[in-house]
N, C-alpha and C. Protein backbone atom coordinates (compact mmCIF):
# COMPACT_ATOMS: atom_id res chain seq x y z
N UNK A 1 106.75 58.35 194.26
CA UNK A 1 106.76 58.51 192.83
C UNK A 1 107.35 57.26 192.19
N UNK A 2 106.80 57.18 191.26
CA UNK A 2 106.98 55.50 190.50
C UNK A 2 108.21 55.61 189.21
N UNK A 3 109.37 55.00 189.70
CA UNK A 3 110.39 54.91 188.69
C UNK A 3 109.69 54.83 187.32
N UNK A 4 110.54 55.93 186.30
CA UNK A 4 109.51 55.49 185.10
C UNK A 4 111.04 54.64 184.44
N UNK A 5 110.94 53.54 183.82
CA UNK A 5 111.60 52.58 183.28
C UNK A 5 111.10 52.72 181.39
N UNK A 6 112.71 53.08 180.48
CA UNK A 6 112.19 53.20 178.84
C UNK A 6 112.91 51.75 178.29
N UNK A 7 112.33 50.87 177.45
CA UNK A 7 112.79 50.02 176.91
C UNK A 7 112.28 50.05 175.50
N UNK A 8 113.55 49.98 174.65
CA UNK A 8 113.37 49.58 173.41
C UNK A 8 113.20 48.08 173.22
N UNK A 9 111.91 48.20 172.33
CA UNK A 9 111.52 46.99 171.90
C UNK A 9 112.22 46.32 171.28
N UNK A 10 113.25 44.52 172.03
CA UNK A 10 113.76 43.96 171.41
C UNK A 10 113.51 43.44 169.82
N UNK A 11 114.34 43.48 168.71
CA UNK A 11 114.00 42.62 167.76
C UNK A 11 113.91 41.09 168.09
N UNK A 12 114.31 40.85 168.81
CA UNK A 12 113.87 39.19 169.34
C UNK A 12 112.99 39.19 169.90
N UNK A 13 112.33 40.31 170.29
CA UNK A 13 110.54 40.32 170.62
C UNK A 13 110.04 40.38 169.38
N UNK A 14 110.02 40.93 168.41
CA UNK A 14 109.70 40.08 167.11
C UNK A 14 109.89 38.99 166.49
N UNK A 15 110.72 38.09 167.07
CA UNK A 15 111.14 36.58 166.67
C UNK A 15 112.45 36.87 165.70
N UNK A 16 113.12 38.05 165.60
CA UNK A 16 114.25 38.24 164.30
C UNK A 16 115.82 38.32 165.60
N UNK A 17 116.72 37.83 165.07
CA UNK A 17 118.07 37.93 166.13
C UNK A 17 118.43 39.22 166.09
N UNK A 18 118.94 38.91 167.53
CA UNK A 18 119.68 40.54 167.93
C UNK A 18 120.11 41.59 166.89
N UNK A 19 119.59 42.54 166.67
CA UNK A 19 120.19 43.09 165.99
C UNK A 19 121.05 44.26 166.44
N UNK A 20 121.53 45.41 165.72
CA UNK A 20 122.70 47.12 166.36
C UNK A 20 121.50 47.76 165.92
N UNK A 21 121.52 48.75 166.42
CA UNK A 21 120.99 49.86 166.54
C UNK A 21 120.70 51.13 166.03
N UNK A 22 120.21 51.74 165.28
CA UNK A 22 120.41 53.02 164.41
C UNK A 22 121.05 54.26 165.43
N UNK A 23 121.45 55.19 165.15
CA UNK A 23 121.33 56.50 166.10
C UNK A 23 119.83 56.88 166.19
N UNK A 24 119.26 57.32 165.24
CA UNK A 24 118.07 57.32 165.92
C UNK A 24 117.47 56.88 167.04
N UNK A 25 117.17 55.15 166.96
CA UNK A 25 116.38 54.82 167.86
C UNK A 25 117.20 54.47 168.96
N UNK A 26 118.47 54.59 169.18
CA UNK A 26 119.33 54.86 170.29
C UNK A 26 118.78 56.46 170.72
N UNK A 27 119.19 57.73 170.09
CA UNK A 27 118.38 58.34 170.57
C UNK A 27 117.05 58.46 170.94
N UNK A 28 116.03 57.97 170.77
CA UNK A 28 114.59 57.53 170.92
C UNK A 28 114.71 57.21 171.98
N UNK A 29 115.52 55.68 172.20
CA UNK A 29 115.80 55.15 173.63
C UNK A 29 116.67 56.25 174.81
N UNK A 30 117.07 57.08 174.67
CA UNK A 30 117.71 57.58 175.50
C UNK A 30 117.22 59.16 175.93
N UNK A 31 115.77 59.57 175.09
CA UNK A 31 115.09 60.58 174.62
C UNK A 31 116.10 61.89 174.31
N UNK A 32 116.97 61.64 173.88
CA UNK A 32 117.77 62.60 173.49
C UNK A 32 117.39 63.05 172.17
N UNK A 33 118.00 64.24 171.11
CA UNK A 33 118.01 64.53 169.70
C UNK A 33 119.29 63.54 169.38
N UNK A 34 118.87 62.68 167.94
CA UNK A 34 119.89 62.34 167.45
C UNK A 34 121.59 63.30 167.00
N UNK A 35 121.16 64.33 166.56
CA UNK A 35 122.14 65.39 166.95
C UNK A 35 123.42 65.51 167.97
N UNK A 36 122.26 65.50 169.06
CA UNK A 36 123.02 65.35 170.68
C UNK A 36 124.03 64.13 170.70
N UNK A 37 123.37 62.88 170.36
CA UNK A 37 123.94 61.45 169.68
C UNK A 37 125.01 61.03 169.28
N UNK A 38 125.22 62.28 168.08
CA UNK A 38 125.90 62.10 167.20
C UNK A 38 127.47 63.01 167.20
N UNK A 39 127.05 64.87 168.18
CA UNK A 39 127.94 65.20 169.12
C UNK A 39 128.88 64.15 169.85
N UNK A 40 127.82 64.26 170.61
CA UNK A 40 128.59 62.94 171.83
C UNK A 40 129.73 61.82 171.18
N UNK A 41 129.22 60.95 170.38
CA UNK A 41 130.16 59.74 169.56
C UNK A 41 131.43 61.01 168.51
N UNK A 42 131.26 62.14 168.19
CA UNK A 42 132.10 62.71 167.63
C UNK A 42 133.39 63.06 168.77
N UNK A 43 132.87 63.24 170.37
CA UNK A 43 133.52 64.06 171.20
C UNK A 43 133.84 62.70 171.87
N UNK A 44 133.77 61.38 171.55
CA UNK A 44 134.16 60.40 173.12
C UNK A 44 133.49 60.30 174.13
N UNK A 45 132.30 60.77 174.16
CA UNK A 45 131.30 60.75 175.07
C UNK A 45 130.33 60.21 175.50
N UNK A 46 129.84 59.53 174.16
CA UNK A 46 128.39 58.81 174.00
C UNK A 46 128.65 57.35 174.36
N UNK A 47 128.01 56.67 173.90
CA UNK A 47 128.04 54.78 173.87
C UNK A 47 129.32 54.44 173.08
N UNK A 48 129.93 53.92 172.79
CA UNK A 48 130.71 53.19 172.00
C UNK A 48 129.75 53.05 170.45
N UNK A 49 130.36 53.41 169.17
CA UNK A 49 129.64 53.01 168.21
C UNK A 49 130.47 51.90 166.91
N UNK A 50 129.80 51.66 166.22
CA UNK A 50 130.44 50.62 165.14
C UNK A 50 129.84 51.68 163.82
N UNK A 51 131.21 51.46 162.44
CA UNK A 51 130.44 51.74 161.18
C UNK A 51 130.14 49.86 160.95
N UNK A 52 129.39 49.69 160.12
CA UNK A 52 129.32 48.54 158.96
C UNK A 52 128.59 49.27 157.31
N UNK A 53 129.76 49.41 156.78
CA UNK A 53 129.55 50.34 155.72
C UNK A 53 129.33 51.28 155.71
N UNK A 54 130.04 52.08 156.37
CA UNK A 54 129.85 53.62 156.50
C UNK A 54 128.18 53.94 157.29
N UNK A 55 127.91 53.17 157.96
CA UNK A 55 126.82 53.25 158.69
C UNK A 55 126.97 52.83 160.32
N UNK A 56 126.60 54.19 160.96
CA UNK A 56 126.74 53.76 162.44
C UNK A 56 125.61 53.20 162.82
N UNK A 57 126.30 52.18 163.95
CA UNK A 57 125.44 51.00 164.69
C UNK A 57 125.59 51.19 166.52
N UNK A 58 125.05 50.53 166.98
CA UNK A 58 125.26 50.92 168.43
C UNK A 58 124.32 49.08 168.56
N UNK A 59 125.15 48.30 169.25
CA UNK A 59 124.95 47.04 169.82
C UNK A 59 123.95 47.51 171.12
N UNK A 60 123.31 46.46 171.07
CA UNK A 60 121.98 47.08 172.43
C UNK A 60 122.89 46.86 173.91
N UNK A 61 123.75 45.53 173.92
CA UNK A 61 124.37 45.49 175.44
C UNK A 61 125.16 46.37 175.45
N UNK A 62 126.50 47.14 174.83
CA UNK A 62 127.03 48.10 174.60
C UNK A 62 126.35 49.68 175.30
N UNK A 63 125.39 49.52 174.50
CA UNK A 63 124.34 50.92 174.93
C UNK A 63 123.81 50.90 176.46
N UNK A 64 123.41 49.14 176.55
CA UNK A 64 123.05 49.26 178.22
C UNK A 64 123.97 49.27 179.10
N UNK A 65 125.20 49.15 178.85
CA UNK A 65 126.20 49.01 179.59
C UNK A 65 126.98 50.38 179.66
N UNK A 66 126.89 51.35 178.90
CA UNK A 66 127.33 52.56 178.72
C UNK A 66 126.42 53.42 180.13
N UNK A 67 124.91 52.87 179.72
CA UNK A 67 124.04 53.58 180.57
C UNK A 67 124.15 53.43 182.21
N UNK A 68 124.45 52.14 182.52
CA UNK A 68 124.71 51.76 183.72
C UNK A 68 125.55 52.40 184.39
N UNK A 69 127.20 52.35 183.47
CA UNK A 69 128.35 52.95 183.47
C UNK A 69 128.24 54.64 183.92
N UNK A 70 127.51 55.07 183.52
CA UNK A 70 127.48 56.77 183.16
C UNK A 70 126.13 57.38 184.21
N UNK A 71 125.58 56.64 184.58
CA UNK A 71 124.25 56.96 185.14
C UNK A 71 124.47 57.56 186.47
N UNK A 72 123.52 58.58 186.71
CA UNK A 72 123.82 59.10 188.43
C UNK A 72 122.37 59.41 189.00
N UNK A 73 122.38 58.98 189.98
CA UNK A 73 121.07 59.01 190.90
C UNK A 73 120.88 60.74 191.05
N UNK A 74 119.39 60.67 190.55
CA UNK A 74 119.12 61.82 190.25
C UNK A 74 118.24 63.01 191.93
C-alpha cells in the first residue's frame, strides 16, 4: 500500500514569501474540523499558534514540526 503524503500548497509556489497559516487551512492540511483545531490550541495540544491582531496564525515550519513531533506509526 502506497504512503499517501498531504501537502499544502506553498505560497512561494505562487512566487509570494512565506506566509502563517489560517486555522482553517491548517485544518485542511491536517484533515481535521477546524473546531477540533481550535479545541486543541485552547487545551495545549495542537501546533503552537500566534495572534497578529487578534487573528490566529500557525507558521508552516512550526506546524511541520509539531507533526513530526506528535506523529505515531500507524
Amino acid at each position: 500500500m502506497e504512503k499517501s503524503t498531504r501537502r499544502l500548497e506553498s505560497s512561494a509556489d505562487q512566487g509570494m514569501p512565506e506566509q502563517y497559516l489560517t486555522t482553517d487551512q491548517v485544518a485542511a492540511w491536517l484533515q481535521i474540523a477546524p473546531k477540533t483545531l481550535r479545541n486543541w490550541r485552547s487545551a495545549g495540544l495542537g501546533p503552537p499558534a500566534i495572534k497578529i491582531y487578534g487573528h490566529v496564525r500557525y507558521s508552516r515550519a512550526t506546524v511541520e514540526a509539531w507533526v513530526a513531533a506528535t506523529a505515531e506509526v500507524a
